[in-house]
Protein backbone atom coordinates (compact mmCIF):
# COMPACT_ATOMS: atom_id res chain seq x y z
CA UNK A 1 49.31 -121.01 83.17
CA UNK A 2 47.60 -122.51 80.12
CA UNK A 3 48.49 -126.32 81.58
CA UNK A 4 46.94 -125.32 84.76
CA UNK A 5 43.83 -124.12 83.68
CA UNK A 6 43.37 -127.34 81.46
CA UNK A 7 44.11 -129.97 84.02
CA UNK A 8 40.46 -129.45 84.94
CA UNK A 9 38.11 -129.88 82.10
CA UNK A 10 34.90 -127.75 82.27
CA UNK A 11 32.53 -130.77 81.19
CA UNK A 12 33.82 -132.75 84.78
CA UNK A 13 32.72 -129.45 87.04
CA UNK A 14 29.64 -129.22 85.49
CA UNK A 15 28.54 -132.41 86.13
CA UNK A 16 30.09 -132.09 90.11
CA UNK A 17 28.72 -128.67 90.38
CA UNK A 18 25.10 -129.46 89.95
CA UNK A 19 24.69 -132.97 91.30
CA UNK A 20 25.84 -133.38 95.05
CA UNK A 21 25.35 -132.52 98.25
CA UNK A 22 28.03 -129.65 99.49
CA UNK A 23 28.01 -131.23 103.05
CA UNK A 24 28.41 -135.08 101.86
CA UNK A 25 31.04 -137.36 101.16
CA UNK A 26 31.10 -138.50 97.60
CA UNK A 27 33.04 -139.96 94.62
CA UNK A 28 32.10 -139.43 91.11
CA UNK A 29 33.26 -141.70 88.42
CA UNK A 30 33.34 -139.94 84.72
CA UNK A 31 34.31 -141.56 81.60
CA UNK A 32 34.36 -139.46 78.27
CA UNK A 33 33.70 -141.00 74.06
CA UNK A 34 37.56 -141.38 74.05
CA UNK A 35 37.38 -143.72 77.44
CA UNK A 36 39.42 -141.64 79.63
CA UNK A 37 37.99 -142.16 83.23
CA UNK A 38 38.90 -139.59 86.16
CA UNK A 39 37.15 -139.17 89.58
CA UNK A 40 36.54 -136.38 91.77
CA UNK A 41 35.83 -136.71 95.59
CA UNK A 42 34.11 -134.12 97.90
CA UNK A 43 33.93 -133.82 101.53
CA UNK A 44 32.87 -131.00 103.62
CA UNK A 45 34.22 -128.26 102.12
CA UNK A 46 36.88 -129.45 100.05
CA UNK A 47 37.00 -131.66 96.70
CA UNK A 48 39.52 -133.04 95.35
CA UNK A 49 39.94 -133.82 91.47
CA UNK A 50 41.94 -136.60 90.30
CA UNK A 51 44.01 -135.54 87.48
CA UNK A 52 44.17 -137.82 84.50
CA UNK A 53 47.65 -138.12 82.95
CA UNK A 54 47.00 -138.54 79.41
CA UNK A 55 44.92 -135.22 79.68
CA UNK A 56 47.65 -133.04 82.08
CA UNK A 57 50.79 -135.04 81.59
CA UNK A 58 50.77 -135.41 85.56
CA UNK A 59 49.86 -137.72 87.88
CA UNK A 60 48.21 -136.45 90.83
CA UNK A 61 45.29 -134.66 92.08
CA UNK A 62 44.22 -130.94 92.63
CA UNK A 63 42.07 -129.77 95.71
CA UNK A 64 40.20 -126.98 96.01
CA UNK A 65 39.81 -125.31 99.72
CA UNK A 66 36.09 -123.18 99.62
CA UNK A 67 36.82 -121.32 103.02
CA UNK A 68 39.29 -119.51 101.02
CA UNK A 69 38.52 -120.27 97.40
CA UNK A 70 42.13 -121.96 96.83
CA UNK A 71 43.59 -124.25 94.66
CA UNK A 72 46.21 -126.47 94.77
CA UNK A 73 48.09 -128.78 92.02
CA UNK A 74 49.86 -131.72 93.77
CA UNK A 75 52.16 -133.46 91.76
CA UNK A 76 52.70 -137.02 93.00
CA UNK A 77 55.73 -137.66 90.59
CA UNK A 78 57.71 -134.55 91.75
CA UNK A 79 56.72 -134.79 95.39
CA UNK A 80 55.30 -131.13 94.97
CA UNK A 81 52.53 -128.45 95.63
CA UNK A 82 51.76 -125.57 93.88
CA UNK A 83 49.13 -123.37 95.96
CA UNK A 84 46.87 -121.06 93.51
CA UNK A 85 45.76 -118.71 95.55
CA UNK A 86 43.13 -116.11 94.11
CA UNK A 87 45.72 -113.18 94.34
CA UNK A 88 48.20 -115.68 93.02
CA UNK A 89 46.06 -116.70 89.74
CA UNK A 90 44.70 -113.39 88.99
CA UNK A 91 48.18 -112.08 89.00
CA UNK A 92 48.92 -114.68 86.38
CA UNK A 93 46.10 -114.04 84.65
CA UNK A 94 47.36 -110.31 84.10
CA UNK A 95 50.78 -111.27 83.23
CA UNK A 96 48.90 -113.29 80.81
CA UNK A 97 47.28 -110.51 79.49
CA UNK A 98 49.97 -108.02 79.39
CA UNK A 99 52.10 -110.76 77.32
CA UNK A 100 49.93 -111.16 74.51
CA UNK A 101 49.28 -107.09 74.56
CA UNK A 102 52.78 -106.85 73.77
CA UNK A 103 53.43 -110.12 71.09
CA UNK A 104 50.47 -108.01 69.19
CA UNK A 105 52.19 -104.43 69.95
CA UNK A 106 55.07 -106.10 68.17
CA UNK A 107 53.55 -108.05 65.50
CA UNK A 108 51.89 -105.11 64.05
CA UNK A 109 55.22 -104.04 62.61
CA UNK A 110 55.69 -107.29 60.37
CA UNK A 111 54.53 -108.19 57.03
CA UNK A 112 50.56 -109.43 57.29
CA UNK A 113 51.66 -112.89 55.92
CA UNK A 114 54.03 -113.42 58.49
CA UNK A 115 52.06 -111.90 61.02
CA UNK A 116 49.24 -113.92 60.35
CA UNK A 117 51.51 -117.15 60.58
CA UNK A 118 52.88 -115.93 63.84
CA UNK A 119 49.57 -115.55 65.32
CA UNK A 120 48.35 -119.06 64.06
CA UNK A 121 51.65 -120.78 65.68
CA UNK A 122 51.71 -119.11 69.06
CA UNK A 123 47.84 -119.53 69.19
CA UNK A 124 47.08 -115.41 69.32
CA UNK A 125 43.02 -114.79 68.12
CA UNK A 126 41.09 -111.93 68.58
CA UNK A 127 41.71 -109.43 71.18
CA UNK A 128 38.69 -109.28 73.98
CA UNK A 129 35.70 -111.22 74.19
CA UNK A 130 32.32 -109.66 74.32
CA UNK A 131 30.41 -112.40 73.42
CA UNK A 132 26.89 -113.75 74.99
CA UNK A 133 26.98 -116.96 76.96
CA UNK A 134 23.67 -118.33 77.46
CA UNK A 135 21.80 -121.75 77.99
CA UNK A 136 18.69 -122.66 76.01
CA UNK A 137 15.90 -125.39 76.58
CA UNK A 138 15.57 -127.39 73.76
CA UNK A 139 12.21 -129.42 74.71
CA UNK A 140 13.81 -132.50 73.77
CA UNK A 141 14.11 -135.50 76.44
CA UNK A 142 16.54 -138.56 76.34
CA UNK A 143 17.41 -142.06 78.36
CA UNK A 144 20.85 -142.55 79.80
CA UNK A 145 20.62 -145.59 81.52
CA UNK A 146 17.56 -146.14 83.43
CA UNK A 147 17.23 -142.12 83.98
CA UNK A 148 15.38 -140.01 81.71
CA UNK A 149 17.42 -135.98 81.24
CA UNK A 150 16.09 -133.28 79.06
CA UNK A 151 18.90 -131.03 77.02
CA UNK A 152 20.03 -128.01 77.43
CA UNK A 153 21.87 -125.68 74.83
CA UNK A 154 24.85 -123.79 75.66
CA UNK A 155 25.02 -120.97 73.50
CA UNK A 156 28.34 -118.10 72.41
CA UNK A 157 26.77 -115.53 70.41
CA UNK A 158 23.39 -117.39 69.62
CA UNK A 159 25.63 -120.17 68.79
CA UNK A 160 25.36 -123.83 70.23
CA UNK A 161 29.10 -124.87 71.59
CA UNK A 162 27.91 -127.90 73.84
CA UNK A 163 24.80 -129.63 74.77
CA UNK A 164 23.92 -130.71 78.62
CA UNK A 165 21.58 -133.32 79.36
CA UNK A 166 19.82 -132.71 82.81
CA UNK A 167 17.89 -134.67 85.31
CA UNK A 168 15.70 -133.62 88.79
CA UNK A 169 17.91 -134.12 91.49
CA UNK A 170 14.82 -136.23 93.25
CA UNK A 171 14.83 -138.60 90.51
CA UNK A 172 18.15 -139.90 90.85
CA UNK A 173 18.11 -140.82 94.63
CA UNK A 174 20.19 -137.25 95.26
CA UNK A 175 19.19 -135.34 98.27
CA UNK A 176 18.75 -131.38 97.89
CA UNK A 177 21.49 -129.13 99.20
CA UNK A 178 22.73 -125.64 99.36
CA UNK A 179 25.63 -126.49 96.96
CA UNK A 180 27.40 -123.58 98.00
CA UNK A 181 31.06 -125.32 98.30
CA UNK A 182 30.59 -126.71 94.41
CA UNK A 183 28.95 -123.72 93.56
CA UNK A 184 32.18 -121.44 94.76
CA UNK A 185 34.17 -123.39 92.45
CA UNK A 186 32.53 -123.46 89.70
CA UNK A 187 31.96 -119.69 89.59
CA UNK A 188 35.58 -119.08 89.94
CA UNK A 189 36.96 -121.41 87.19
CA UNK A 190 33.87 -120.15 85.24
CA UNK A 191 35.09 -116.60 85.76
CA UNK A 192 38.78 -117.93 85.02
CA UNK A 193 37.70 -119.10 81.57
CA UNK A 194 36.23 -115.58 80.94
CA UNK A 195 39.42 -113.77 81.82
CA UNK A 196 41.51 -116.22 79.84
CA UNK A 197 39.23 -115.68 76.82
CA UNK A 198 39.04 -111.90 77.14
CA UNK A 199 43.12 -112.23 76.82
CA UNK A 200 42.62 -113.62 73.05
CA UNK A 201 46.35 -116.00 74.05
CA UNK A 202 46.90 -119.35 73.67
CA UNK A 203 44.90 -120.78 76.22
CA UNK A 204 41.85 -119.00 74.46
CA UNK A 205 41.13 -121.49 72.59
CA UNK A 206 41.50 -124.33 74.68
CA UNK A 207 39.08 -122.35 77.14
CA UNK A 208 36.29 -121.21 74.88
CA UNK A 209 36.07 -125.58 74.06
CA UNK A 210 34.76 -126.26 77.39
CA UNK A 211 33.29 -123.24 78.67
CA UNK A 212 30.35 -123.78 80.52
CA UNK A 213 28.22 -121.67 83.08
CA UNK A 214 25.92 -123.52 85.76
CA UNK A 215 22.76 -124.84 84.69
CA UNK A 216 19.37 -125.95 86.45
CA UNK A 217 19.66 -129.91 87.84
CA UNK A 218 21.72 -132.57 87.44
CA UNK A 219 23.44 -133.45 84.15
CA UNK A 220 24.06 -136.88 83.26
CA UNK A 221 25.82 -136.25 79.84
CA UNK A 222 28.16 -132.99 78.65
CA UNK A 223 28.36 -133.11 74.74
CA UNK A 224 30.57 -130.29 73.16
CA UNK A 225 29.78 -130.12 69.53
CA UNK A 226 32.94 -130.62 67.40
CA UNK A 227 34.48 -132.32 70.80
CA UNK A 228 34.12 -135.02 73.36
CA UNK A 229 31.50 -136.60 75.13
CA UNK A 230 31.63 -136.75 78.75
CA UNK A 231 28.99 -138.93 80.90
CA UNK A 232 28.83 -139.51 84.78
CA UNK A 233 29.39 -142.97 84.79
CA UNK A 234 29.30 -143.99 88.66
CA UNK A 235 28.62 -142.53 92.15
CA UNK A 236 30.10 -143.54 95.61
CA UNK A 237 28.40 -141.76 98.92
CA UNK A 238 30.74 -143.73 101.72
CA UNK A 239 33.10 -142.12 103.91
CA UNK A 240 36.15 -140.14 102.53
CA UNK A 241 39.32 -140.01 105.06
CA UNK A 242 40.58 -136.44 105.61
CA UNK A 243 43.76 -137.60 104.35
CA UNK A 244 42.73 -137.72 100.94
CA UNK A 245 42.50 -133.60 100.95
CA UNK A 246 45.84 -132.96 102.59
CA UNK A 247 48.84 -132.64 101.07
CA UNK A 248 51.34 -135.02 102.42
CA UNK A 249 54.19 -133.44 104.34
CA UNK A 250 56.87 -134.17 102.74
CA UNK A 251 55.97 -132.09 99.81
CA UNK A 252 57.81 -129.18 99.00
CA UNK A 253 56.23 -126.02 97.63
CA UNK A 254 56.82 -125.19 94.03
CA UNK A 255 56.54 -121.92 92.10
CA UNK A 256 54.28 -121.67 88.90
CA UNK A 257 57.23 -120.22 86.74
């Protein structure tokens, strides 16, 4: 569960989910401080995110369906699928739960150094999370290339975790949309992140990194403080063919455990 949730970094969805049309075809070029590239391609109502290897340890892609809010993970090295449907995930998600309910159930019983060592190797924090995500305006403007963004806060608990540099839609060329296929996906892996964090298990942490809700206009740059720096780098509006958002047929359907 944890690898799935990482193969798709918040910083690259926040950056799709505010900047294109939901009814145009589209690929997006991002590049982050460490110079991994990825892409992400939209048409209609499907996208499809290119899944970098060094980041997932797979090569493929992972599409996302927003007639019926699915996922898939396609792994071109296996020749596989693995569908992620929302019964399917939130089912995980509870498993999820449930497992770390009991590691702490049983933990309790040990001595509080070696309970505290457990904790730190199998990646166990705090149980729930009940903190306040917000965004803030900080009245400060900056140049990325030739476009000018002002930044935006994101705040845990009156805390700044990342920093998003925004632009008006209008002045980057981008025509104004209803957004509602990005939008669908966002939200979900938004409210994924929550679930994961309210868990307190190992994928906690790798979560609360890049958690980020939607913000107002486009952002150019996504800067987590104490991270990386990710930064749309290109963008592509010619024709996608369907193909690219099917899995092939000779895939075979996998299982996530």
């Amino acid at each position: 569960m944890s690898r799935t949730l990482a193969l798709f970094p918040a910083a690259w969805l926040l950056l799709l989910a505010a900047a294109l049309p939901a009814q145009a075809d589209a690929v997006l070029h991002y590049i982050d401080d460490e110079g991994l590239e990825s892409q992400i391609l939209v048409r209609d109502h499907m996208i499809r995110m290119e899944l970098n290897e060094a980041i997932s340890g797979t090569t493929g892609y992972m599409l996302f369906d927003a007639r019926n809010d699915q996922l898939t993970v396609v792994d071109d090295d296996e020749q596989t699928y693995l569908p992620l449907t929302r019964e399917v995930m939130d089912q995980q998600i509870q498993a999820m739960t449930d497992m770390v309910s009991d590691l702490r159930r049983q933990m309790e019983q040990l001595p509080p150094d070696v309970r505290e060592q457990l904790k730190q190797q199998l990646g166990i924090g705090p149980e729930g999370f009940e903190a306040e995500i917000r965004t803030r305006e900080t009245g400060e403007e900056r140049e990325i290339g030739e476009f000018v963004c002002r930044e935006i806060d994101v705040l845990i608990d009156d805390q700044p975790q990342s920093t998003v540099c925004v632009a008006d839609a209008q002045s980057l060329g981008l025509e104004d949309s209803d957004f509602q296929t990005l939008g669908a996906l966002m939200d979900r892996l938004y409210e994924l992140s929550l679930r994961a964090l309210e868990a307190g298990g190992p994928m906690a942490s790798q979560m609360g990194a890049s958690l980020l809700p939607r913000v107002e206009g486009v952002p150019l740059e996504v800067r987590e403080h104490d991270g990386v720096t990710t930064r749309l780098a290109g963008l592509s509006t010619d024709s996608l063919s369907e193909a690219l958002f099917q899995v092939p047929e000779s895939y075979e359907e996998t299982e996530m455990f």
